[in-house]
Protein backbone atom coordinates (compact mmCIF):
# COMPACT_ATOMS: atom_id res chain seq x y z
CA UNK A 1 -60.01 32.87 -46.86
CA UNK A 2 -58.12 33.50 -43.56
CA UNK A 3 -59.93 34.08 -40.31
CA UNK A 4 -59.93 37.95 -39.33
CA UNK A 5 -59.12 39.07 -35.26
CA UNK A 6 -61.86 41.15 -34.68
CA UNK A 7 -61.01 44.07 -32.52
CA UNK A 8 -63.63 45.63 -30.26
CA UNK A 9 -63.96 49.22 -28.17
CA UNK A 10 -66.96 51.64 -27.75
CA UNK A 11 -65.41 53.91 -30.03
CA UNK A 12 -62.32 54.70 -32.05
CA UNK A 13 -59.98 54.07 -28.90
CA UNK A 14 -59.22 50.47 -30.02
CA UNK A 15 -57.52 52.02 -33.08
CA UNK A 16 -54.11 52.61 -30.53
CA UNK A 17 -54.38 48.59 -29.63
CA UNK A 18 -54.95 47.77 -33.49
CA UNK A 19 -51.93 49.37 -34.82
CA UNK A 20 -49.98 48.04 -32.24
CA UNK A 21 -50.94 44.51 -33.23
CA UNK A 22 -50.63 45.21 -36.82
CA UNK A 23 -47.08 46.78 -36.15
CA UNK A 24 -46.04 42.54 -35.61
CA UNK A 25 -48.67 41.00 -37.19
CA UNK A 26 -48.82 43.53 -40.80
CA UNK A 27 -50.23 40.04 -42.67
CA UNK A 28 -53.18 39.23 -40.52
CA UNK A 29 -56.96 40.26 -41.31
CA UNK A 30 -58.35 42.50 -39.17
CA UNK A 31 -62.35 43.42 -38.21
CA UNK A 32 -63.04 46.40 -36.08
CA UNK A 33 -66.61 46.52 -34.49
CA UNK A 34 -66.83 49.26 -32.07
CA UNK A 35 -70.49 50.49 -30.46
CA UNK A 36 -70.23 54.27 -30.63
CA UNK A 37 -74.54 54.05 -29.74
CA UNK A 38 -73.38 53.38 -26.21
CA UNK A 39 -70.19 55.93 -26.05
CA UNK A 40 -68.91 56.63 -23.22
CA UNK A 41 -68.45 52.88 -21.50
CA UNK A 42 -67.15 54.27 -18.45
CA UNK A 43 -70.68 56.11 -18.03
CA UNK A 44 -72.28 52.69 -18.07
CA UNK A 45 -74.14 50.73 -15.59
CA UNK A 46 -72.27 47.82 -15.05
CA UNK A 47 -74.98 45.36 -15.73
CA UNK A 48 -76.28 47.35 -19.26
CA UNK A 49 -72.13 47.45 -20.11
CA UNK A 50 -71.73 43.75 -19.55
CA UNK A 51 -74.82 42.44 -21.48
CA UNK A 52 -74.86 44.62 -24.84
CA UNK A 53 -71.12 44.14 -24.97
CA UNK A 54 -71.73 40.14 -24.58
CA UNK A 55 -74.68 39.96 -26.50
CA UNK A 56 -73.24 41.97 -29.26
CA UNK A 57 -69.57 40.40 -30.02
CA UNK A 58 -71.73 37.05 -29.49
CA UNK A 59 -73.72 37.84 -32.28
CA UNK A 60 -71.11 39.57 -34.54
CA UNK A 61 -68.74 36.29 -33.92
CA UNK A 62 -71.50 33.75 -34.99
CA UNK A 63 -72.04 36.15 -38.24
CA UNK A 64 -68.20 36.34 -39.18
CA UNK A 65 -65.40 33.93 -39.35
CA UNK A 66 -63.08 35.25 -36.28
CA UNK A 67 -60.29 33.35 -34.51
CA UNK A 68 -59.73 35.87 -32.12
CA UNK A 69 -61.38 38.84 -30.28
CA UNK A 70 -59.10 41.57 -28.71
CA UNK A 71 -61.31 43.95 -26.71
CA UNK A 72 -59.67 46.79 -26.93
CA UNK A 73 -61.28 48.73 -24.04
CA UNK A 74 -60.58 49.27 -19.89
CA UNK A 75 -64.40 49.92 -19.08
CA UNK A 76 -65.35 46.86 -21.10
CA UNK A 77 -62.37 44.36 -20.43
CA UNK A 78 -62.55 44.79 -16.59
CA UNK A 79 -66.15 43.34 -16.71
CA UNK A 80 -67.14 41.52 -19.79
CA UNK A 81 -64.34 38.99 -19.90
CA UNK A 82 -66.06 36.00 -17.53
CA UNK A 83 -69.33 36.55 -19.42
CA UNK A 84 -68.04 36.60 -22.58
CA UNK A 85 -65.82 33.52 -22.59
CA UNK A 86 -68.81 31.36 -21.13
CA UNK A 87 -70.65 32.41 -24.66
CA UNK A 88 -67.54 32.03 -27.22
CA UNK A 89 -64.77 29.46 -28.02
CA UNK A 90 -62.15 31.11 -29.22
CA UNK A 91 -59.38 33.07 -27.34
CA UNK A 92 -60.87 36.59 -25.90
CA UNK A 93 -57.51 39.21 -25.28
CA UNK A 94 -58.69 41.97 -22.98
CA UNK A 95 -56.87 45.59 -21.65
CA UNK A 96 -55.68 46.28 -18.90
CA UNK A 97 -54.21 49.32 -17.42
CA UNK A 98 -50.28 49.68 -17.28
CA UNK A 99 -49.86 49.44 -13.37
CA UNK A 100 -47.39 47.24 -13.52
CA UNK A 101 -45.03 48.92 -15.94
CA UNK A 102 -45.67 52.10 -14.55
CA UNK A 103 -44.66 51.21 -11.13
CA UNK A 104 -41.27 49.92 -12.47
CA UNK A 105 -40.71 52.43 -14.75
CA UNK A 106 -41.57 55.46 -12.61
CA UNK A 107 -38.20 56.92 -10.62
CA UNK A 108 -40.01 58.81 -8.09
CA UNK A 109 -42.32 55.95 -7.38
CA UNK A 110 -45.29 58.22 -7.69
CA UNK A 111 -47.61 57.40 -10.74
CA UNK A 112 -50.95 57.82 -11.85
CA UNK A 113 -53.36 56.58 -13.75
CA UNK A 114 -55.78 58.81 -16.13
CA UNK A 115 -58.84 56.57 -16.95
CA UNK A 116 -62.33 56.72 -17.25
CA UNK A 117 -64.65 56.78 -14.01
CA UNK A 118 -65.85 53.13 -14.15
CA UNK A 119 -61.93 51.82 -14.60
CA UNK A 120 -61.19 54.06 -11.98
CA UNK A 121 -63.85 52.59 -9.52
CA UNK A 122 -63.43 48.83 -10.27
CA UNK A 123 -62.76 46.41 -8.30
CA UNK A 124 -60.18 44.36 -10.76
CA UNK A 125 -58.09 48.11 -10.65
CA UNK A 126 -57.67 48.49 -7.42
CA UNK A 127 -56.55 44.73 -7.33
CA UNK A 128 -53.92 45.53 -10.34
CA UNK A 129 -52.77 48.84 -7.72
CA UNK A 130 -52.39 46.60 -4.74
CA UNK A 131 -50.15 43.83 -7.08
CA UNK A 132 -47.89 45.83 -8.71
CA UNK A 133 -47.27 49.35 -7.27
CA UNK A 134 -47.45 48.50 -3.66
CA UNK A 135 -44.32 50.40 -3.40
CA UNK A 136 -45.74 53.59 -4.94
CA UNK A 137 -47.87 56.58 -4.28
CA UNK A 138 -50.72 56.19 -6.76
CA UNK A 139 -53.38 58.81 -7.62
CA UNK A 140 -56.20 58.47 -9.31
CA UNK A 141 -57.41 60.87 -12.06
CA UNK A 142 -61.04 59.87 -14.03
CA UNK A 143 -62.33 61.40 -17.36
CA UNK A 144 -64.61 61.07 -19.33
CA UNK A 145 -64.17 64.03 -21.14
CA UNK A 146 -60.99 62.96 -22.71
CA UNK A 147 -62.95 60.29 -24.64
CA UNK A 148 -65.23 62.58 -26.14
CA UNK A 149 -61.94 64.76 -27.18
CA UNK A 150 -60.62 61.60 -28.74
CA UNK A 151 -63.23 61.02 -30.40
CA UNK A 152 -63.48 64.68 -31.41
CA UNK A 153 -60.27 64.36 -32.80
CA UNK A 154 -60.61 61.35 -34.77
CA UNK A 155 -63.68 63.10 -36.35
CA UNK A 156 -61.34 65.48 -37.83
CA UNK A 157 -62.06 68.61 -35.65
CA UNK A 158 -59.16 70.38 -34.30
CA UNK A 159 -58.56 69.78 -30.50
CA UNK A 160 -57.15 72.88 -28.79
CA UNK A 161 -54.24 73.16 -25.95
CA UNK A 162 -57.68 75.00 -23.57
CA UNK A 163 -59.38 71.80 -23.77
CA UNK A 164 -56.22 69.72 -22.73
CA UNK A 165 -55.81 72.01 -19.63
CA UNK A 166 -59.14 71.95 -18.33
CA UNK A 167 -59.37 68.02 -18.64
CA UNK A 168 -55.24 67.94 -16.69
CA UNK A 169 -54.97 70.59 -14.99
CA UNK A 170 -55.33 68.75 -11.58
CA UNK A 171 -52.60 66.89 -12.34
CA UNK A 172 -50.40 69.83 -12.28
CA UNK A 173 -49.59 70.19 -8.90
CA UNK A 174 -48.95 66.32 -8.27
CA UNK A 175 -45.34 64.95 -7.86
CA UNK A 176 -45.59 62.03 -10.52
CA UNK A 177 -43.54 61.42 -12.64
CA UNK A 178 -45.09 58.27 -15.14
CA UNK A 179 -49.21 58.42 -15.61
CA UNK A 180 -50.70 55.47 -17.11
CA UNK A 181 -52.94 56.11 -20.00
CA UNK A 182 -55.58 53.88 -18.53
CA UNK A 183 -58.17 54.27 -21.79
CA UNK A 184 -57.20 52.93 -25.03
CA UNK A 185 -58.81 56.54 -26.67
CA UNK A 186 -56.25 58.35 -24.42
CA UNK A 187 -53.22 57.37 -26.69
CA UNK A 188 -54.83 59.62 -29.60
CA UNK A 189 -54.28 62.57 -27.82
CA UNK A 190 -50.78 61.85 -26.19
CA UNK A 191 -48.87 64.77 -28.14
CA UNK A 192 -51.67 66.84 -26.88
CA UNK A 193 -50.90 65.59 -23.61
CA UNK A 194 -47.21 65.23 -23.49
CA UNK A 195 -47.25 68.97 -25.11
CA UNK A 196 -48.89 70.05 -21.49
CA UNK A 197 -47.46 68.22 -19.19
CA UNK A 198 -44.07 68.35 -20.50
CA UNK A 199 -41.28 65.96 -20.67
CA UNK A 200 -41.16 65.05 -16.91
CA UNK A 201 -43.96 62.92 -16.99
CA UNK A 202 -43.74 59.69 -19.07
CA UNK A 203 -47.09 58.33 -20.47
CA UNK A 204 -47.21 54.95 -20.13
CA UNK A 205 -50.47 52.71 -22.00
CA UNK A 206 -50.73 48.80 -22.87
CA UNK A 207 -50.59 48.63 -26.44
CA UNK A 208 -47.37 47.13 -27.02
CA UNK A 209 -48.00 44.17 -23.97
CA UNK A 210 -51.69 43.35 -25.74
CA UNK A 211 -49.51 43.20 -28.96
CA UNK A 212 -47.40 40.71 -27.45
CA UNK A 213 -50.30 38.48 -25.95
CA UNK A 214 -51.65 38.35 -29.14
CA UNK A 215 -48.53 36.76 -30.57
CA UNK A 216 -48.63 34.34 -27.87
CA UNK A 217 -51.82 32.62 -28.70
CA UNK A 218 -51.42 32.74 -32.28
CA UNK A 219 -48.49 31.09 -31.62
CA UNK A 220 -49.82 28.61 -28.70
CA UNK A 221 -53.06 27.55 -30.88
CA UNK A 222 -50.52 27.81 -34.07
CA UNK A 223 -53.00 29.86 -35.97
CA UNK A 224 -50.35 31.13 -37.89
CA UNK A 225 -47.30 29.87 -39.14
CA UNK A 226 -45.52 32.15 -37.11
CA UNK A 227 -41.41 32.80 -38.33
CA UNK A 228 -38.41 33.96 -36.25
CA UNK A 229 -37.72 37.81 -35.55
CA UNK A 230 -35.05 37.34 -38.02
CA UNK A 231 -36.84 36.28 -41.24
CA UNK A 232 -39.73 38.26 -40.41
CA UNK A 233 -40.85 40.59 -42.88
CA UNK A 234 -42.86 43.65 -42.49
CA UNK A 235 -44.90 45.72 -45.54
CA UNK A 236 -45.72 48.98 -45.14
CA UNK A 237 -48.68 48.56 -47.23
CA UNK A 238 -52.23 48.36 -44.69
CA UNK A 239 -54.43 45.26 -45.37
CA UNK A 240 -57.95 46.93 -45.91
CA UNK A 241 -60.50 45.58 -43.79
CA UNK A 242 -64.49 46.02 -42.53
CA UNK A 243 -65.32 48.40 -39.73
CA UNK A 244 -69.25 48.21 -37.86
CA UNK A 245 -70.56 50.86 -35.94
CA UNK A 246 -74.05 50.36 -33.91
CA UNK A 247 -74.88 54.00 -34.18
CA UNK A 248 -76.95 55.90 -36.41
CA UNK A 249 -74.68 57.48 -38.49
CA UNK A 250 -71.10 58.55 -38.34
CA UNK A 251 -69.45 61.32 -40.21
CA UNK A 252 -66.81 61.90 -42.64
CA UNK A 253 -64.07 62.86 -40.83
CA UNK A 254 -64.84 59.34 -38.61
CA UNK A 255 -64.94 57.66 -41.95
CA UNK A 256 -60.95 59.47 -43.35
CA UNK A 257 -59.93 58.24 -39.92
CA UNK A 258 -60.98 54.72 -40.29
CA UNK A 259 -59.89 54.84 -43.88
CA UNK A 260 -56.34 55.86 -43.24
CA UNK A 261 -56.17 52.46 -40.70
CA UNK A 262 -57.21 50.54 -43.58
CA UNK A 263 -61.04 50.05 -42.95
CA UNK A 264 -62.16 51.50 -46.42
CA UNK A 265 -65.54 49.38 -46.17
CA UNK A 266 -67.44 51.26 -42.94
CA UNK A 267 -70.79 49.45 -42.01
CA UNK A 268 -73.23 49.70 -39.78
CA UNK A 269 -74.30 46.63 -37.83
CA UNK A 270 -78.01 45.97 -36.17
């Protein structure tokens, strides 16, 4: 049996970086392990974020055979990375926001990045900021509310235009013209999103470059035997798979959701 890439995020917000693997890699196994008993990350303290995250993919990895893990999470990829490496040997992927697209992308060079309040306030984003979109006016917009509406969402409960507004509404009055989607939960609501802020702003997120990474170290540790764009075939059919939760319980609208991304087995993990 194949190794699996395990995929990682504090809730069902990973799901938008899963797809977009799965999108060029349909044939790979897939885990997805995300600790919903800690949701919201960016709510975290920094030190409590870094050492359950570490000490639970450490323990998940040792219990499963993985070749990868993609952590598929802002709040938990712009601290856990060092940490985590020093306890695993196999190749960690982490998110990032989409500065760097964002600033190229955006006409007006005004752009801004929706994220939760601990991406917003580290460190490693303001770096990304100063890198990339030097030449741009950059604002700065943190939610956590959005996650919850994601999640909310996902559950199977309706999610209402009122909600949107009161989450965006600041954003309203700004001049930007591309916002980075700087939470890998806030891709589930983009038609919510695009629906209120209309066509002028362009939502920009970093599934389709963490996608690409992941093809690169397949290919660079030749995990795969990986073919040619041009023989490469893709099924429409989705591999089933195992999703772990650390919480309680989870409902059954969590469970359809999960289901319909091909995790039919749903377990919870100590």
């Amino acid at each position: 049996m194949s190794k699996s890439i395990l995929v990682f995020d504090s809730g069902i917000g990973g799901l938008t970086i899963l797809d977009e693997i799965r999108q060029v890699l349909p044939d790979e196994s897939y885990l997805y392990l995300f600790d919903n008993a800690r949701l919201p990350y960016g709510e975290l303290d920094e030190i409590d974020l870094i050492e359950g995250c570490v000490a639970l993919i450490a323990r998940f990895v040792a219990r499963h055979d993985i070749s990868m893990v993609v952590i598929a999470c802002n709040s938990a990829s712009t601290l856990v990375l060092p940490s985590l490496r020093t306890e695993l040997d196999i190749p960690i992927v982490g998110v990032v926001p989409a500065i760097k697209p964002a600033a190229a992308l955006s006409k007006k060079k005004c752009i801004g990045l929706l994220a939760t309040p601990g991406t917003i306030k580290r460190t490693y984003t303001h770096e990304l900021i100063t890198r990339f979109a030097a030449g741009c006016k950059v604002e700065l917009y943190a939610s956590s509310e959005l996650v919850l509406l994601a999640e909310q969402k996902a559950a199977g409960y309706p999610v209402t235009q009122r909600q949107v507004a009161a989450i965006l509404s600041p954003l309203m009055n700004s001049e930007l013209d591309t916002l980075v989607l700087g939470c890998t939960h806030f891709p589930i609501l983009k038609d919510e999103m695009q629906l209120y802020l209309g066509n002028k702003v362009l939502l920009v997120d970093s599934g389709k470059a963490i996608a690409a990474r992941v093809i690169s170290i397949i290919e660079q540790q030749a995990f795969i035997a990986h073919s040619s764009e041009n023989d490469k075939s893709h099924s429409d059919e989705v591999i089933s798979g195992d999703a772990f939760y650390t919480a309680n319980e989870i409902g059954e609208g969590l469970k359809t959701t999960l289901s319909a991304f091909g995790f039919t087995n749903v377990v919870r993990v100590e």
